[in-house]
N, C-alpha and C. Protein backbone atom coordinates (compact mmCIF):
# COMPACT_ATOMS: atom_id res chain seq x y z
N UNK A 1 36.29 68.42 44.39
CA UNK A 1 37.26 69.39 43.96
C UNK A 1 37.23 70.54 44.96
N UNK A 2 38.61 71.15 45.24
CA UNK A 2 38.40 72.18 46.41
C UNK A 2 39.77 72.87 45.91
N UNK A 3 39.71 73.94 46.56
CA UNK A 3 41.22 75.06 46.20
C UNK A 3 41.74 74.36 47.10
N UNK A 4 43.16 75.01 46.83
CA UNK A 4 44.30 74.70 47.92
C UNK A 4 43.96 75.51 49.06
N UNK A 5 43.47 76.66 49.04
CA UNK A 5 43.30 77.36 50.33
C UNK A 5 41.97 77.13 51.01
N UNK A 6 41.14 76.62 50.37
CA UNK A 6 39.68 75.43 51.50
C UNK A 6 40.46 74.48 52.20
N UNK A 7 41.14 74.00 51.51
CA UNK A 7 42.08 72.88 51.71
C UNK A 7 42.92 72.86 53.14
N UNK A 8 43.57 74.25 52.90
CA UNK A 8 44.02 74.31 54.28
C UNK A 8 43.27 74.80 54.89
N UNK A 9 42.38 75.90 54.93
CA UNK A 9 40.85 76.32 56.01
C UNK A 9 40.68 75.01 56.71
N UNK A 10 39.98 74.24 56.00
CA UNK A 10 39.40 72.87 56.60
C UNK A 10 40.22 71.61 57.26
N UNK A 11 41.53 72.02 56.93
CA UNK A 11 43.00 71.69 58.09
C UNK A 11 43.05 70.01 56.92
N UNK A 12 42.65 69.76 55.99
CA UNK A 12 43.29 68.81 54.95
C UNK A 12 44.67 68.67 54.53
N UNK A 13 45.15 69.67 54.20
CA UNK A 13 46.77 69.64 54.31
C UNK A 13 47.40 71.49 54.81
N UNK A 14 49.05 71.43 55.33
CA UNK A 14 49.50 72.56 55.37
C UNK A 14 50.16 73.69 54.21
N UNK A 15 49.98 74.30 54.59
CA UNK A 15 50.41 75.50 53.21
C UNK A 15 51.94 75.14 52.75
N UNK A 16 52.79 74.29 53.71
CA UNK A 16 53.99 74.17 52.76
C UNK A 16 53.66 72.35 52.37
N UNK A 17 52.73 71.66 52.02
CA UNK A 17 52.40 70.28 51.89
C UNK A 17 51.64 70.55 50.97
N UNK A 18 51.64 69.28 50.19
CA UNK A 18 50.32 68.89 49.32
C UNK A 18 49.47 67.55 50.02
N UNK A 19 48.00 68.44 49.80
CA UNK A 19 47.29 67.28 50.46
C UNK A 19 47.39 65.96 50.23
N UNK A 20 47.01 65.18 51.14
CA UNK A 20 47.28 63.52 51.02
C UNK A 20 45.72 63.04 49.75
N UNK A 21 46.04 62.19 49.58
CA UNK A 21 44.97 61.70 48.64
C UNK A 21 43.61 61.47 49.41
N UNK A 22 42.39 61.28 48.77
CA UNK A 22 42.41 61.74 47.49
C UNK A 22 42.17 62.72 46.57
N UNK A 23 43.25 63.99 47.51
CA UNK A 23 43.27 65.23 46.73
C UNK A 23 44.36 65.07 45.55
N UNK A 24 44.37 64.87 44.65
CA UNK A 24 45.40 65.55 43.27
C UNK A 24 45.42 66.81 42.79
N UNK A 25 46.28 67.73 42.35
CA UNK A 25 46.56 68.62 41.87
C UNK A 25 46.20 69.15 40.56
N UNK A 26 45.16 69.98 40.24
CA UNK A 26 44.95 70.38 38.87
C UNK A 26 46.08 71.72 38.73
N UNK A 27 46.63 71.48 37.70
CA UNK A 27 47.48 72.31 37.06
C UNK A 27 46.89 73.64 36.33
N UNK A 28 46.77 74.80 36.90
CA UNK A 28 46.69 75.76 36.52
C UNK A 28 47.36 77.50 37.57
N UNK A 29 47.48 78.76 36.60
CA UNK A 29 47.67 79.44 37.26
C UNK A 29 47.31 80.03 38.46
N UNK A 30 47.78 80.19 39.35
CA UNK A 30 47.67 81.17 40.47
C UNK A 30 46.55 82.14 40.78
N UNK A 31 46.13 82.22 39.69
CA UNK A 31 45.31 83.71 39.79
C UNK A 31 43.83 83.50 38.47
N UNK A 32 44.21 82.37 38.53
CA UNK A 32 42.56 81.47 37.85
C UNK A 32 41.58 82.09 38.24
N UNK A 33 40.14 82.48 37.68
CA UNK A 33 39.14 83.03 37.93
C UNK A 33 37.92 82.14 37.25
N UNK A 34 36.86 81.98 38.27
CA UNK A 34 35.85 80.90 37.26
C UNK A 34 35.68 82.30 35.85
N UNK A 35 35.61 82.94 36.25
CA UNK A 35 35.24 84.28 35.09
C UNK A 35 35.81 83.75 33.62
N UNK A 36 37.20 83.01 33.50
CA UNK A 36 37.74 83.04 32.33
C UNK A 36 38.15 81.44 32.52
N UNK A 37 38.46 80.74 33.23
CA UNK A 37 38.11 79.56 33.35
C UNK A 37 37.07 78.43 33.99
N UNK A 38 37.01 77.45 33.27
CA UNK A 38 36.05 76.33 33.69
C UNK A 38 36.77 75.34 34.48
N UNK A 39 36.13 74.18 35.29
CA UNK A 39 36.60 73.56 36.19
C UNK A 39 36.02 72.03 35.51
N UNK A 40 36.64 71.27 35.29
CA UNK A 40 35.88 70.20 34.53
C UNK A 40 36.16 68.83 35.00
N UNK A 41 35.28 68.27 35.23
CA UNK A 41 35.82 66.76 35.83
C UNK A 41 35.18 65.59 34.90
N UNK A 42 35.57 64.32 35.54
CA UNK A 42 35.27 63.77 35.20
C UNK A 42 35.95 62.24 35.62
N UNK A 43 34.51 61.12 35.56
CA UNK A 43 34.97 59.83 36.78
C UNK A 43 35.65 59.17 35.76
N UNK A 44 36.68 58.45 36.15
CA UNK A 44 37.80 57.49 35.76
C UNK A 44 37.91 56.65 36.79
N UNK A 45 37.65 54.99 36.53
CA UNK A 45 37.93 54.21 37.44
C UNK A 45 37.25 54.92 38.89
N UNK A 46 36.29 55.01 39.34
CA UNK A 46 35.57 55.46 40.28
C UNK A 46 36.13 56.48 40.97
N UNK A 47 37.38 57.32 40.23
CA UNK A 47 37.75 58.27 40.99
C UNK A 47 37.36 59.66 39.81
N UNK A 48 37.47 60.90 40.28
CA UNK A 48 37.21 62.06 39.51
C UNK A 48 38.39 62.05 38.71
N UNK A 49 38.63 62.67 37.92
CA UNK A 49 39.70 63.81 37.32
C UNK A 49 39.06 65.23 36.99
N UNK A 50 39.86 65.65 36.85
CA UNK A 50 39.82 66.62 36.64
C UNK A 50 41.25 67.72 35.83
N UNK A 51 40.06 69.03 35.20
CA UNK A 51 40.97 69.83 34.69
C UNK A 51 40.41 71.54 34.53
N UNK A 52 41.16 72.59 34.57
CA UNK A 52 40.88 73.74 34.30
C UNK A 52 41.48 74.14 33.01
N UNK A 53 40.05 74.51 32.64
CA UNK A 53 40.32 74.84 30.80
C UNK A 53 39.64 76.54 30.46
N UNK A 54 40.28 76.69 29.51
CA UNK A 54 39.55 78.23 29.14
C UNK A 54 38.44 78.15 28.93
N UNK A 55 37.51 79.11 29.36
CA UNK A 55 36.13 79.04 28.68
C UNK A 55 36.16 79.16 27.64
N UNK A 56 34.77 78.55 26.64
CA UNK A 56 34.65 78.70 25.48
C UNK A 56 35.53 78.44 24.49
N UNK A 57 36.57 77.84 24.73
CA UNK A 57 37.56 77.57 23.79
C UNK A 57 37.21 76.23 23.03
N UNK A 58 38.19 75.84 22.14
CA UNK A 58 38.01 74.53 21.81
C UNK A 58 37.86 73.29 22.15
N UNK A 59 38.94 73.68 23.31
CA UNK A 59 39.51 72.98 23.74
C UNK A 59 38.22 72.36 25.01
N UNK A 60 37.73 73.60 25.58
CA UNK A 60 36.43 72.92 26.24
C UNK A 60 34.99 72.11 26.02
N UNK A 61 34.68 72.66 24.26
CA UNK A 61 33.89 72.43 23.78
C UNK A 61 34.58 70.79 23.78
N UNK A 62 35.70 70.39 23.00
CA UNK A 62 36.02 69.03 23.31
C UNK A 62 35.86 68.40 24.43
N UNK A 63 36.19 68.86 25.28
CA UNK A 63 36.28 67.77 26.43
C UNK A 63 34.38 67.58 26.92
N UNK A 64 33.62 68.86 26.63
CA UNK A 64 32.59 68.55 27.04
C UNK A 64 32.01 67.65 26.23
N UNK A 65 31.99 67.53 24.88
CA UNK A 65 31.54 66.63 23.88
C UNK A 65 31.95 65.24 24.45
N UNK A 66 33.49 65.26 25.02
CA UNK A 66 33.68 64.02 25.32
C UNK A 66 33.05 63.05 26.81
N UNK A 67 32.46 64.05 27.16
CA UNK A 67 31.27 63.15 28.11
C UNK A 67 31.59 64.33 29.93
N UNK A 68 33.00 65.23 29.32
CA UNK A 68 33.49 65.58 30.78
C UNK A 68 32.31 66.79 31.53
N UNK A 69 31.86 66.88 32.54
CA UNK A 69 31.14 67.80 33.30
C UNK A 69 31.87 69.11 33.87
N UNK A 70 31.14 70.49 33.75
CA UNK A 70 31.74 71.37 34.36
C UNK A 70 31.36 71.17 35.56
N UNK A 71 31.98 71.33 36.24
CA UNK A 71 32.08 71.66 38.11
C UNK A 71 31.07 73.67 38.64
N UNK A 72 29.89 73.29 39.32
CA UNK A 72 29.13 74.60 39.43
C UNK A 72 30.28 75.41 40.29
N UNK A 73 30.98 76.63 40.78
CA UNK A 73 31.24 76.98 41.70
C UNK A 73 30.70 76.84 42.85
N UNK A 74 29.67 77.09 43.29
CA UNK A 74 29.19 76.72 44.42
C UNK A 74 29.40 75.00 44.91
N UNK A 75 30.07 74.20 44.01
CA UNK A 75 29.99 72.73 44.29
C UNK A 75 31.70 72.40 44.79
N UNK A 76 32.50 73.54 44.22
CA UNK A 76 34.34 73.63 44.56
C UNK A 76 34.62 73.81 46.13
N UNK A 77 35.00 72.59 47.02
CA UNK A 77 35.48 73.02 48.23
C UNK A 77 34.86 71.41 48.73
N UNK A 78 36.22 71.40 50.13
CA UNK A 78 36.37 70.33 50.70
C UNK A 78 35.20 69.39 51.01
N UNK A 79 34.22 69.27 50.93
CA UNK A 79 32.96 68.68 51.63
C UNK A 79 32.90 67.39 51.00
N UNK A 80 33.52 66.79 50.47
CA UNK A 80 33.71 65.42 49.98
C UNK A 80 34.70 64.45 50.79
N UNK A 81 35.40 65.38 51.61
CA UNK A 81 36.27 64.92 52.36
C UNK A 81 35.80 63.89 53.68
């Protein structure tokens, strides 16, 4: 998992492109902060998914129950590439 802007740092894709696979797009706002959100993945068919969820919400407590892992910050950025 990596931002869009590691993304382009590390020359993976350009600022008007979306990276080629196997980067996918997690859907969240602009202005996301680990502070109030979590980063959560999880393997499907030997690939990750992933999602950004509110902290502490229900909605996280579910998905963690359901087997999904938070992502450390220090672990977010291209180096899987």
């Amino acid at each position: 998992m990596a931002t869009r802007r590691q993304l382009i740092e590390a020359g993976a894709c350009t600022p008007d492109a979306d990276p080629p696979a196997p980067w996918l797009r997690i859907q969240g706002t602009d202005d996301a902060t680990t502070l109030w959100y979590a980063v959560l993945r999880r393997r499907e068919r030997d690939v990750f998914i992933g999602s950004l969820v509110f902290r502490h919400s229900d909605h996280h407590a579910l998905l963690l129950e359901r087997g999904w892992e938070e992502v450390a910050v220090e672990e977010i950025g291209p180096q899987a590439m």
